[in-house]
N, C-alpha and C. Protein backbone atom coordinates (compact mmCIF):
# COMPACT_ATOMS: atom_id res chain seq x y z
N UNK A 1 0.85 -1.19 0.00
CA UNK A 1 0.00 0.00 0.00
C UNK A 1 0.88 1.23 0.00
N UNK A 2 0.71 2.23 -1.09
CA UNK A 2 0.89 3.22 -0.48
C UNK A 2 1.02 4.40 1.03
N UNK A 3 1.81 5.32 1.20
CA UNK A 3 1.59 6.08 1.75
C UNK A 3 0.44 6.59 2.03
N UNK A 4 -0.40 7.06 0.81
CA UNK A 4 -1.37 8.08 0.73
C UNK A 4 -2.90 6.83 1.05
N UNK A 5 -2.42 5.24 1.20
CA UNK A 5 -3.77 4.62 1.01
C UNK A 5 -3.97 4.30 2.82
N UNK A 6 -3.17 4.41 3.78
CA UNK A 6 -3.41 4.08 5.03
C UNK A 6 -4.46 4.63 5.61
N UNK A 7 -4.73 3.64 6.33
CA UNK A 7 -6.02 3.64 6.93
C UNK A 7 -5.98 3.89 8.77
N UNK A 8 -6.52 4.91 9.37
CA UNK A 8 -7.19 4.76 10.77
C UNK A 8 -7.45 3.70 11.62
N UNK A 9 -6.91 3.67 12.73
CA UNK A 9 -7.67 2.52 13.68
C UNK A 9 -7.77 2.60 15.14
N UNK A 10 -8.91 2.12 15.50
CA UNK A 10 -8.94 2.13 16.95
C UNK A 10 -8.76 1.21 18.01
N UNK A 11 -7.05 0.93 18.32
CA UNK A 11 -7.29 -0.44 18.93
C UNK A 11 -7.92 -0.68 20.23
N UNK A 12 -8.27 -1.98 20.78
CA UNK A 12 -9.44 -1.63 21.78
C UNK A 12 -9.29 -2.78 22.10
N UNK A 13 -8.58 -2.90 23.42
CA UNK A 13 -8.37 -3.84 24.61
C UNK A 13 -9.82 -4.73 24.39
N UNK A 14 -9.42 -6.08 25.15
CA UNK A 14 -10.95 -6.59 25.43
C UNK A 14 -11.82 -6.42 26.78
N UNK A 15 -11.22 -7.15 27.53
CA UNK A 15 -11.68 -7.19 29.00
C UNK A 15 -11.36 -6.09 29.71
N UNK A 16 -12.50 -5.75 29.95
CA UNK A 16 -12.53 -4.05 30.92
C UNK A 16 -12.98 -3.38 29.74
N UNK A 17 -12.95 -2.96 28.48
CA UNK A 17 -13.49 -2.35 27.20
C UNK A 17 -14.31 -2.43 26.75
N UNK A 18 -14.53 -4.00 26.10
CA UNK A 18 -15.39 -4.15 25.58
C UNK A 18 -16.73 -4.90 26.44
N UNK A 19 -15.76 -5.72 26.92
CA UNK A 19 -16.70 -6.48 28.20
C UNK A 19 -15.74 -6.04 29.25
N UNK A 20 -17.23 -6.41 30.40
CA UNK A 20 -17.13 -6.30 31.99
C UNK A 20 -15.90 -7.43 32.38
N UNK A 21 -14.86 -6.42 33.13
CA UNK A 21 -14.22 -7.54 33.70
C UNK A 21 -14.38 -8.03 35.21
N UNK A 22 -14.10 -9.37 35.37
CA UNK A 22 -13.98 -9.69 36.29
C UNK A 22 -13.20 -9.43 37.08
N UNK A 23 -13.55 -8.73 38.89
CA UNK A 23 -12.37 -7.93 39.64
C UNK A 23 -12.52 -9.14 40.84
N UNK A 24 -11.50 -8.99 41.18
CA UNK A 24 -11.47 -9.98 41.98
C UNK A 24 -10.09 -9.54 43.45
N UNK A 25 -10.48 -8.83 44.18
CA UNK A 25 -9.22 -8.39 45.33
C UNK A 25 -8.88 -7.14 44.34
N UNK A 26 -9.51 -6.46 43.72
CA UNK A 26 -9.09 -5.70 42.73
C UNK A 26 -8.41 -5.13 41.85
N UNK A 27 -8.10 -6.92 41.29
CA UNK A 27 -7.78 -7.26 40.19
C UNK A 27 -8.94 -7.45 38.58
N UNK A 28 -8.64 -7.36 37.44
CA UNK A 28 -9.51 -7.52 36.43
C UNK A 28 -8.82 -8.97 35.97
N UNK A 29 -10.06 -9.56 35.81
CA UNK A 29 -9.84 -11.04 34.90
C UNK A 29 -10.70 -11.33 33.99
N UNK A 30 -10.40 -11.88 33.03
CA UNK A 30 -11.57 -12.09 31.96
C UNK A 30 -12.71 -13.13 32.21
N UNK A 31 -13.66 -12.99 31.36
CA UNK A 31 -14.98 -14.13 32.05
C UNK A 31 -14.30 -15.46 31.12
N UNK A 32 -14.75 -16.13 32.42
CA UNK A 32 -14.28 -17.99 32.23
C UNK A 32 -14.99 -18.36 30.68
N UNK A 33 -16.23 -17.90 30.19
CA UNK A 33 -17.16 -18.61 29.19
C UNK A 33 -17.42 -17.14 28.75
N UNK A 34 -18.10 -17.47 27.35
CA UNK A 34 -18.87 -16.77 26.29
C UNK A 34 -20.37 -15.77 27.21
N UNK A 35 -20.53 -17.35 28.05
CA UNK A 35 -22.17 -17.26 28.49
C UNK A 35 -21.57 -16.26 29.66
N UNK A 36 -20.83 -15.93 30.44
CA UNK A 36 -20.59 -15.06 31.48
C UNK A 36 -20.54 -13.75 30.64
N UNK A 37 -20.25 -13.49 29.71
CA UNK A 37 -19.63 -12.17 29.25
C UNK A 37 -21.01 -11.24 29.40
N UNK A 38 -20.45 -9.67 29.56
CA UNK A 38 -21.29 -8.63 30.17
C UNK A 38 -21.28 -7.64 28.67
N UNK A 39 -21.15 -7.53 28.08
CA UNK A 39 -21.15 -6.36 27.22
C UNK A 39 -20.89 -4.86 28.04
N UNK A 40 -19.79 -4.20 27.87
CA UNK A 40 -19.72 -3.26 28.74
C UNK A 40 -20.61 -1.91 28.21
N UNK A 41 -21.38 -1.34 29.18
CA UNK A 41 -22.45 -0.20 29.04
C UNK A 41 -21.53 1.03 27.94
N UNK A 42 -22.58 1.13 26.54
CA UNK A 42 -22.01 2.23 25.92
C UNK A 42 -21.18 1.22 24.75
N UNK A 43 -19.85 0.33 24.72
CA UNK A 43 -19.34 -0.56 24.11
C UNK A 43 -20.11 -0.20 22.30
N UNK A 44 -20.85 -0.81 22.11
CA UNK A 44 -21.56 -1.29 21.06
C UNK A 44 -21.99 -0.18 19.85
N UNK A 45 -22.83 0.75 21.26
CA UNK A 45 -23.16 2.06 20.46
C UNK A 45 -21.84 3.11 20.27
N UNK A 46 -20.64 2.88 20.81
CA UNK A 46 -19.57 3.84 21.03
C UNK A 46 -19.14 3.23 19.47
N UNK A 47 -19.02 1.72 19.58
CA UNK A 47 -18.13 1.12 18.15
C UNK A 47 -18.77 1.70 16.90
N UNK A 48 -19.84 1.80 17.21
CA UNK A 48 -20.62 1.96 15.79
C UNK A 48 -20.80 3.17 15.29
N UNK A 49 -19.83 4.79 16.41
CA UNK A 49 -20.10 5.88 15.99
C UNK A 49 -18.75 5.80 15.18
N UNK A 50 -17.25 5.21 16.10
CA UNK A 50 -16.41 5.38 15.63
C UNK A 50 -16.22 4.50 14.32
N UNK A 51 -17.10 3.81 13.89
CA UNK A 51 -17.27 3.63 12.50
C UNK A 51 -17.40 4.33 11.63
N UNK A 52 -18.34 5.06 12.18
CA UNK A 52 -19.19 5.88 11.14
C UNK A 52 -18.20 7.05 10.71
N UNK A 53 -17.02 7.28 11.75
CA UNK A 53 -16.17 8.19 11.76
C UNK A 53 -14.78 7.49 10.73
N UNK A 54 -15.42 6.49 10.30
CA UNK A 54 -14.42 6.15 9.25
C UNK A 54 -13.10 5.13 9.76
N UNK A 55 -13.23 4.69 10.68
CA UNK A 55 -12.31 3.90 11.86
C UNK A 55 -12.32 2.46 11.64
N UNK A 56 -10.68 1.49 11.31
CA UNK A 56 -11.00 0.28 11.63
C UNK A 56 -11.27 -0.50 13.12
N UNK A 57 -11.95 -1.01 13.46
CA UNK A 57 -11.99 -1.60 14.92
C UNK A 57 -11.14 -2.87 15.22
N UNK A 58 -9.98 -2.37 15.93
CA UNK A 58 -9.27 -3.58 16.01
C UNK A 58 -9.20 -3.77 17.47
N UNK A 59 -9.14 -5.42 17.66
CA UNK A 59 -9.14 -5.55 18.88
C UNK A 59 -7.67 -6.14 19.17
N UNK A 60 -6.82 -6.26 20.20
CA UNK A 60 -5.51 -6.42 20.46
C UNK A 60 -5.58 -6.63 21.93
N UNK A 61 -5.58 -7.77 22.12
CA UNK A 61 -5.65 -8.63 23.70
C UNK A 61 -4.46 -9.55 24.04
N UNK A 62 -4.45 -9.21 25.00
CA UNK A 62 -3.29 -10.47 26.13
C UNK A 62 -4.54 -11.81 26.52
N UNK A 63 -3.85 -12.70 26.27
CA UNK A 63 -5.46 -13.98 27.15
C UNK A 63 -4.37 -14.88 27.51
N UNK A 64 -3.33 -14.34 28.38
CA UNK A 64 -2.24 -15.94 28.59
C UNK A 64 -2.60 -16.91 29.66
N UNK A 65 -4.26 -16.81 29.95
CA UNK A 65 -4.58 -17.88 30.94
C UNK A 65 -5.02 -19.18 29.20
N UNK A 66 -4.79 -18.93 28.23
CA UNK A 66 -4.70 -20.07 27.55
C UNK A 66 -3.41 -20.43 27.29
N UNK A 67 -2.30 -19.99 27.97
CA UNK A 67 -0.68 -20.23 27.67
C UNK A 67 -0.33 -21.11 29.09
N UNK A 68 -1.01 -20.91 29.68
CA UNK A 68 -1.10 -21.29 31.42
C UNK A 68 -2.05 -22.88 31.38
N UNK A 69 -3.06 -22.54 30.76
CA UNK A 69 -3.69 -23.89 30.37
C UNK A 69 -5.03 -23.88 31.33
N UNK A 70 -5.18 -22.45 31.86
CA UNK A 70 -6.14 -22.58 32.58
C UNK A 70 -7.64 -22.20 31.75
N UNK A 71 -8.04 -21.83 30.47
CA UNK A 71 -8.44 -21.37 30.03
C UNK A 71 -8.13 -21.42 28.21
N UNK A 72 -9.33 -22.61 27.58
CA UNK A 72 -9.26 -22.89 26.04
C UNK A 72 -9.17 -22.01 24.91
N UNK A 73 -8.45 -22.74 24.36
CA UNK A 73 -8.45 -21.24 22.85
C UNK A 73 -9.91 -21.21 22.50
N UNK A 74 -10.86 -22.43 22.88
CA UNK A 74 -12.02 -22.48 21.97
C UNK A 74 -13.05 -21.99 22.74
N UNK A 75 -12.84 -21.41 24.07
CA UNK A 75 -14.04 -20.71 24.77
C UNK A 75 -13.47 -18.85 24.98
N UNK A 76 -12.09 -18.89 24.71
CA UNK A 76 -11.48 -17.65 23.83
C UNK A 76 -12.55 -17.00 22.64
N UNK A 77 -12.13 -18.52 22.25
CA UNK A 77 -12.94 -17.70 20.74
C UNK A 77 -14.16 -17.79 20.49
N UNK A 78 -15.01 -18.01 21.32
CA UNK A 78 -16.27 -18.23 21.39
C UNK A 78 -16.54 -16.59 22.30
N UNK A 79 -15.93 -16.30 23.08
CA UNK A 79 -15.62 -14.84 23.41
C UNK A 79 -15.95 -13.61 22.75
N UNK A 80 -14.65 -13.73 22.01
CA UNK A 80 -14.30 -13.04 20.85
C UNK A 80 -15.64 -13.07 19.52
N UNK A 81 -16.11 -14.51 19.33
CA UNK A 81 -16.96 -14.31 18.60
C UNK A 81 -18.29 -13.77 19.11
N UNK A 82 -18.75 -13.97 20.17
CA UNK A 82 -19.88 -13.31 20.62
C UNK A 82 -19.73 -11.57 20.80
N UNK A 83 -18.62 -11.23 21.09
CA UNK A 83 -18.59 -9.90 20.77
C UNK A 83 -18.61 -9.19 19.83
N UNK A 84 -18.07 -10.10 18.48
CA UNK A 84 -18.14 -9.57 17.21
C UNK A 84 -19.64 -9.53 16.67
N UNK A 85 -19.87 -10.58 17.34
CA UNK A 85 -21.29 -10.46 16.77
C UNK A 85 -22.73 -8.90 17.37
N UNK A 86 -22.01 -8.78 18.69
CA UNK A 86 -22.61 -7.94 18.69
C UNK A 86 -22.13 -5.96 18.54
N UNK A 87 -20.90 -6.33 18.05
CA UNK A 87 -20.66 -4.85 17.67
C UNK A 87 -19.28 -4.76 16.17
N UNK A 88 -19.09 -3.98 16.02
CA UNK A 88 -18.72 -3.73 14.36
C UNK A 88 -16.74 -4.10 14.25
N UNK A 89 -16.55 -5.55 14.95
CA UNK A 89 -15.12 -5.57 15.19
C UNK A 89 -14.55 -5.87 13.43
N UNK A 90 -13.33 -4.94 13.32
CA UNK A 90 -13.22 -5.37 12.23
C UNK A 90 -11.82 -6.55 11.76
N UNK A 91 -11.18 -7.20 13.28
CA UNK A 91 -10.32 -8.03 13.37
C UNK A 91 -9.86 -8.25 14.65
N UNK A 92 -9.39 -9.12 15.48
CA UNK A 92 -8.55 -9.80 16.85
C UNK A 92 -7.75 -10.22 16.77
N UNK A 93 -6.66 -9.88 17.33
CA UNK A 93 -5.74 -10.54 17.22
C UNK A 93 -5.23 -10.68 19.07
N UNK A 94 -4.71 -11.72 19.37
CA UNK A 94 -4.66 -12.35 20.58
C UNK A 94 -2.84 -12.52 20.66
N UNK A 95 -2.29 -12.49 21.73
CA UNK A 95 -1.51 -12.77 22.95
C UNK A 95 -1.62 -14.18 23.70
N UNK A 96 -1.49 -15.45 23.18
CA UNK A 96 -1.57 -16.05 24.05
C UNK A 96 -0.93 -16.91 25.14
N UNK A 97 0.65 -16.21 24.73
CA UNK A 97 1.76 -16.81 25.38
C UNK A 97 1.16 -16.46 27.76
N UNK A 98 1.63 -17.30 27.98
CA UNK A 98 1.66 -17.02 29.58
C UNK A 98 2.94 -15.94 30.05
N UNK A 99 3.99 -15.59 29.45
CA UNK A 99 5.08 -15.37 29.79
C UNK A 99 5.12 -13.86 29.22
N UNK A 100 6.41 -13.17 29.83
CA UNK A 100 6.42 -11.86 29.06
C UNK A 100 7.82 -11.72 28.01
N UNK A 101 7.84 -12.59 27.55
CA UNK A 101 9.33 -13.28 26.90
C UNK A 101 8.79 -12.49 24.99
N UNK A 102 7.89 -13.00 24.58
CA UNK A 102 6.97 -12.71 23.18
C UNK A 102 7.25 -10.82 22.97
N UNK A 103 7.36 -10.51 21.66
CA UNK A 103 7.06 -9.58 20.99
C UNK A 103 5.92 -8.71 21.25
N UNK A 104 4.65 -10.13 21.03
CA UNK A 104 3.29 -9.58 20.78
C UNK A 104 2.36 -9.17 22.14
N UNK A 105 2.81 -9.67 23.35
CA UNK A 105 2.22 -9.43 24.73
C UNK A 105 2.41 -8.19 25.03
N UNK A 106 1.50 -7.53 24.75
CA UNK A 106 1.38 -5.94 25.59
C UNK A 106 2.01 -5.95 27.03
N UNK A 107 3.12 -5.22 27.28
CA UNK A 107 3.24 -3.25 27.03
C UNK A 107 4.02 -3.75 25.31
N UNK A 108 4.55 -4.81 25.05
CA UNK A 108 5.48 -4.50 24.14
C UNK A 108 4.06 -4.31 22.74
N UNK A 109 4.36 -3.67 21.57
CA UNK A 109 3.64 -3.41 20.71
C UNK A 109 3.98 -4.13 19.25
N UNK A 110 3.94 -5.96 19.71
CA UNK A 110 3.24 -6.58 18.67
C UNK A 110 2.11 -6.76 18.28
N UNK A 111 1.29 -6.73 18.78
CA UNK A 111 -0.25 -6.90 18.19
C UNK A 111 -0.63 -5.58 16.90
N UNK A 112 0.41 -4.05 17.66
CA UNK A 112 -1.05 -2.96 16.68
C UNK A 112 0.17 -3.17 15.89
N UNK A 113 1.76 -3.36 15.69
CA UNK A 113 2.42 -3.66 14.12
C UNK A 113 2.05 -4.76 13.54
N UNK A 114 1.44 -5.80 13.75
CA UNK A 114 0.83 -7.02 13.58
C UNK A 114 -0.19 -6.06 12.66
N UNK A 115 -1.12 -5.91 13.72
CA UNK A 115 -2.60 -5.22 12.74
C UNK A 115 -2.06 -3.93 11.55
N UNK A 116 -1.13 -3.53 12.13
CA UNK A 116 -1.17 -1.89 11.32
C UNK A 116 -0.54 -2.76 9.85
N UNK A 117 0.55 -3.59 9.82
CA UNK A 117 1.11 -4.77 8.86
C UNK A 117 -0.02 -5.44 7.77
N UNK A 118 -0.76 -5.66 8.48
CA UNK A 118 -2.48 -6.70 7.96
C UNK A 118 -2.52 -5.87 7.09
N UNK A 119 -3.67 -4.76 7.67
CA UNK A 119 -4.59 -3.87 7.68
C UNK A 119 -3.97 -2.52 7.19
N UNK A 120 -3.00 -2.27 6.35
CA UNK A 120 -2.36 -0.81 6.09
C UNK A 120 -3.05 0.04 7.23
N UNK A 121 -2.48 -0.01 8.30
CA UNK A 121 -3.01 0.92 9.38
C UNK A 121 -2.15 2.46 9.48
N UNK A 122 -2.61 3.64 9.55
CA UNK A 122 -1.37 4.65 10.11
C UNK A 122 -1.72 4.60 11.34
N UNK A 123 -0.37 3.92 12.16
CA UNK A 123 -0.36 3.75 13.32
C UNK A 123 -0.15 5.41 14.27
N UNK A 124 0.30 5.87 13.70
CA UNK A 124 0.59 7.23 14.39
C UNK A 124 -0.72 8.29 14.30
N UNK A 125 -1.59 7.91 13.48
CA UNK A 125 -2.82 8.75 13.59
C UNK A 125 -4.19 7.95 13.74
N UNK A 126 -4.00 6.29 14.92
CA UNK A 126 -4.73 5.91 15.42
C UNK A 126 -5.17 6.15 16.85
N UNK A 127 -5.92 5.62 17.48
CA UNK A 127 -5.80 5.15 18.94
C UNK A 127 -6.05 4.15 19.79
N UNK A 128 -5.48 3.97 20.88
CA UNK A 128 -6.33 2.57 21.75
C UNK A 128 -6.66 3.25 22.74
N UNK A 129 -7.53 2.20 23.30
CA UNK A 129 -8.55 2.60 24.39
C UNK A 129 -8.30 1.07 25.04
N UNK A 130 -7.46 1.59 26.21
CA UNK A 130 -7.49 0.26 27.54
C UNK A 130 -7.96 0.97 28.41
N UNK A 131 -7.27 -0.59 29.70
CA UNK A 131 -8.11 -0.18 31.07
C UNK A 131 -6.50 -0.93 31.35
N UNK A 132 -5.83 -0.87 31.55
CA UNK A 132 -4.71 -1.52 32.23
C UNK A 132 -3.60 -0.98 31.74
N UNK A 133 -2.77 -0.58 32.13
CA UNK A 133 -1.14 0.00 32.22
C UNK A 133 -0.59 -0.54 30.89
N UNK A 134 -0.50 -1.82 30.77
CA UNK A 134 0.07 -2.81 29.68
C UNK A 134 -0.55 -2.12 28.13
N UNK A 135 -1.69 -1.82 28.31
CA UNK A 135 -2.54 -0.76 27.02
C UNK A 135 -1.52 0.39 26.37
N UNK A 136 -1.76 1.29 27.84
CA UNK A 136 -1.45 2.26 27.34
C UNK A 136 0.01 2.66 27.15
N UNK A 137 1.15 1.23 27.60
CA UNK A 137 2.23 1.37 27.02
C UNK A 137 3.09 0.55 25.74
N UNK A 138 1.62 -0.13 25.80
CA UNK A 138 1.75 -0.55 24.02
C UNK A 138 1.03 0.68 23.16
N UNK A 139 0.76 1.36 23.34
CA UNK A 139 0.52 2.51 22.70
C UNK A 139 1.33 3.31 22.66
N UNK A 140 1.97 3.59 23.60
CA UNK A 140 3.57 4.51 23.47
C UNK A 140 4.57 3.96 22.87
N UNK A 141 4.58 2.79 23.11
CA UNK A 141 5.36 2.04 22.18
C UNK A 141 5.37 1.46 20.78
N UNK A 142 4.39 1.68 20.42
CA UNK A 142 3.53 1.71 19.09
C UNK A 142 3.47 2.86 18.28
N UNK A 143 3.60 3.91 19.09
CA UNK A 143 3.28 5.54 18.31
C UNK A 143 2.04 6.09 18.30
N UNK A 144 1.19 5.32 18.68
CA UNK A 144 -0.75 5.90 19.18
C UNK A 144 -1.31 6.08 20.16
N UNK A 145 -1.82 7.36 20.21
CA UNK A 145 -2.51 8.05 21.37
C UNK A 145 -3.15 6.79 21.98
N UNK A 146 -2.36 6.74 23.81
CA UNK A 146 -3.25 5.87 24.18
C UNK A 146 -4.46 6.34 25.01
N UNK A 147 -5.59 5.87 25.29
CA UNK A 147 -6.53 6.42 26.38
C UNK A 147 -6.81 5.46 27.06
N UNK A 148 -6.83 5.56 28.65
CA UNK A 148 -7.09 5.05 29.91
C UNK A 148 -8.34 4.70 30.03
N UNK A 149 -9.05 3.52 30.07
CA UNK A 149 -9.90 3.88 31.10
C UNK A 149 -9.36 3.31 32.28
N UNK A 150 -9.63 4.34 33.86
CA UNK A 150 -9.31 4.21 34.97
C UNK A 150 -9.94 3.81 35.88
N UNK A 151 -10.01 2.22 35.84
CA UNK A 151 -11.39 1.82 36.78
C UNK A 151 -10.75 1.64 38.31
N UNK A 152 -9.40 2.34 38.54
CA UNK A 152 -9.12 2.33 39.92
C UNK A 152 -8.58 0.94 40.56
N UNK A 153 -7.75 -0.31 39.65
CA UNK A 153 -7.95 -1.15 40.05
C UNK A 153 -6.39 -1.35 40.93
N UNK A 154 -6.79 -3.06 41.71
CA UNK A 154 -5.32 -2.61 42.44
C UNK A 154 -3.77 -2.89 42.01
N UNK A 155 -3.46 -2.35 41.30
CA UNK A 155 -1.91 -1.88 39.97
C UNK A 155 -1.67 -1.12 39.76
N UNK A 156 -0.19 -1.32 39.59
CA UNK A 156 0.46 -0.49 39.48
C UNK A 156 -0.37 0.68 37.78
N UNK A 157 -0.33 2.48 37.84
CA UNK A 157 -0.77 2.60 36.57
C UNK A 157 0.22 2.99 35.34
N UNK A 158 -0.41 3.37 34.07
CA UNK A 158 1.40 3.38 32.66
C UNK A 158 2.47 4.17 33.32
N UNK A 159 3.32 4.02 32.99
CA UNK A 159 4.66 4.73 33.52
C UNK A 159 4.88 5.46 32.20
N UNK A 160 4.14 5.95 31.38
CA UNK A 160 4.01 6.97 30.21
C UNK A 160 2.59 7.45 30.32
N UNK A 161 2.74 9.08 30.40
CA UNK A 161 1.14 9.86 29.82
C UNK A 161 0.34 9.04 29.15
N UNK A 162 -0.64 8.84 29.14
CA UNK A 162 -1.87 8.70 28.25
C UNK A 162 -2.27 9.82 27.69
N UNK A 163 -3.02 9.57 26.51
CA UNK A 163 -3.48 10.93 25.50
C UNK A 163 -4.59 11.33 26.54
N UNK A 164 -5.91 10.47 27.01
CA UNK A 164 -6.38 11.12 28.06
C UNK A 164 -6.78 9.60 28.98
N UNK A 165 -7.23 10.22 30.38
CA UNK A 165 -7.48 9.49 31.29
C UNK A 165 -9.36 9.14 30.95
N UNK A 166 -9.92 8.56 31.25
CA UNK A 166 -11.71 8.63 31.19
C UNK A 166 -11.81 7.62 31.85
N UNK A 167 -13.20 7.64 32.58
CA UNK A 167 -14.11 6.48 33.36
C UNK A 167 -14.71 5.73 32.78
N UNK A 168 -14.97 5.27 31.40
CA UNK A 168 -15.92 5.06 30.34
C UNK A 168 -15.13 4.47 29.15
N UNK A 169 -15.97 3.66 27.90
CA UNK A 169 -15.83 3.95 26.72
C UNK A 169 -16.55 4.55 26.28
N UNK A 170 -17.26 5.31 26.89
CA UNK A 170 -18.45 5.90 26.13
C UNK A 170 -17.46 7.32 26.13
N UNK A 171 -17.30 7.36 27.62
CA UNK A 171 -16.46 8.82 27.41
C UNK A 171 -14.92 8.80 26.69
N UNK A 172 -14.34 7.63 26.74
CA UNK A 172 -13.11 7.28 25.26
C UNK A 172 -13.66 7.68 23.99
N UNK A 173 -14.81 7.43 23.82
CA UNK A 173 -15.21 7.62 22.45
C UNK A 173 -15.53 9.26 22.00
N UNK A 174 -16.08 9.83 23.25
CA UNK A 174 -16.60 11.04 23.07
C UNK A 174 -15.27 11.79 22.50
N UNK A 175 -13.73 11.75 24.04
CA UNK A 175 -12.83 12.06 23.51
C UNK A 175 -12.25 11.77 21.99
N UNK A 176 -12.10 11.09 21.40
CA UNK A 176 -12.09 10.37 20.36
C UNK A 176 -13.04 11.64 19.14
N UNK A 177 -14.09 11.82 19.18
CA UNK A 177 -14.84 12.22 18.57
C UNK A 177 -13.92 13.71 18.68
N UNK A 178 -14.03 14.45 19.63
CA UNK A 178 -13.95 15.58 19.92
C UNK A 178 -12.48 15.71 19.35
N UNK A 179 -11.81 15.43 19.24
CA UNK A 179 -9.99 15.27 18.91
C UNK A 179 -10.29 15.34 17.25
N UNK A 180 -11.27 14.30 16.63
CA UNK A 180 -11.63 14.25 15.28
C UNK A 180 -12.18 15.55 14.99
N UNK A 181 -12.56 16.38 15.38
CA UNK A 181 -13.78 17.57 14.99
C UNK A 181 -12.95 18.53 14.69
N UNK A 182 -11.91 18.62 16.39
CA UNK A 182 -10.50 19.41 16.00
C UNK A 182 -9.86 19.64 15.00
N UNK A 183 -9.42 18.29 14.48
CA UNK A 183 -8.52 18.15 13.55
C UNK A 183 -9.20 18.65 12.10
N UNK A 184 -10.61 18.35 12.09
CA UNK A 184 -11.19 18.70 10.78
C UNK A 184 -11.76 20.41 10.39
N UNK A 185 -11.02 21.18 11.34
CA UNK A 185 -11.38 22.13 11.24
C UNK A 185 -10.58 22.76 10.62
């Protein structure tokens, strides 16, 4: 692809983002099954503005409780597929080593050169939207505005700025929007 043909993207953590995570001593963990998953409030209708805003939806997850063996690639992807089904994902790509040894395991930023590689992505005029430290320094390390969400949990938080902090994806998205309006002026 050309220079001039790259494309936008919004990468977008899973657990805590898209779905409700499981906190536990206040920690986040992902749901055991498909059938547990929560759709997180806002999620769905947020994906479908930043569509409309011309955005690929990529998703870019750590899941190394299937590297651990505690947890199947095939109730992973039964996950993954129930979420696609209910909002506008336009690819996943997964982490599933247990270890922090891999390229692709967030903070390090294999997954969005992975996707930006796929997908002619311009990585430098995308963004992600996590909820965990590991997000938003695969985003610094990647070259894309990262955004927080800050559900207060008990961890350490990025040891790099985030583009912004928010309680929400609804309010990720708003930011998101509002940054776009900027720029088009």
């Amino acid at each position: 692809m050309g220079i001039g043909t790259l494309r936008r993207a919004v990468f977008l953590d899973r657990d805590g983002v898209l779905n409700e995570a499981v906190v536990r001593e206040g920690k986040p963990y992902p749901p055991a099954t498909a059938a547990e998953v929560r759709v997180t409030d806002g999620a769905a209708e947020g994906l479908r503005r930043l569509k409309e805003l011309g955005f690929l939806l990529i998703v870019v997850t750590n899941q190394p409780d299937v590297g651990r063996g505690t947890q199947s690639l095939a109730e992973v992807t039964a996950i993954n597929d129930r979420l696609g089904a209910e909002m506008p994902l336009d690819d996943v790509l997964m982490c599933l080593h247990a270890g922090d040894g891999c390229e692709c395991r967030k903070p390090r930023p294999g997954l969005l050169l992975e996707a930006a590689e796929r997908h002619g992505i311009d990585v430098a005029g995308s963004y992600l939207i996590g909820d965990r430290w590991r997000d938003i320094e695969a985003a610094a390390a990647a070259g894309c505005a990262g955004i927080w969400i800050d559900y207060g949990y008990n961890e350490r938080g990025p040891a790099c700025r985030p583009a912004a902090v928010v309680e929400s994806i609804r309010q990720a998205v708003t930011w998101i929007e509002e940054q776009e309006s900027r720029s088009c002026k």
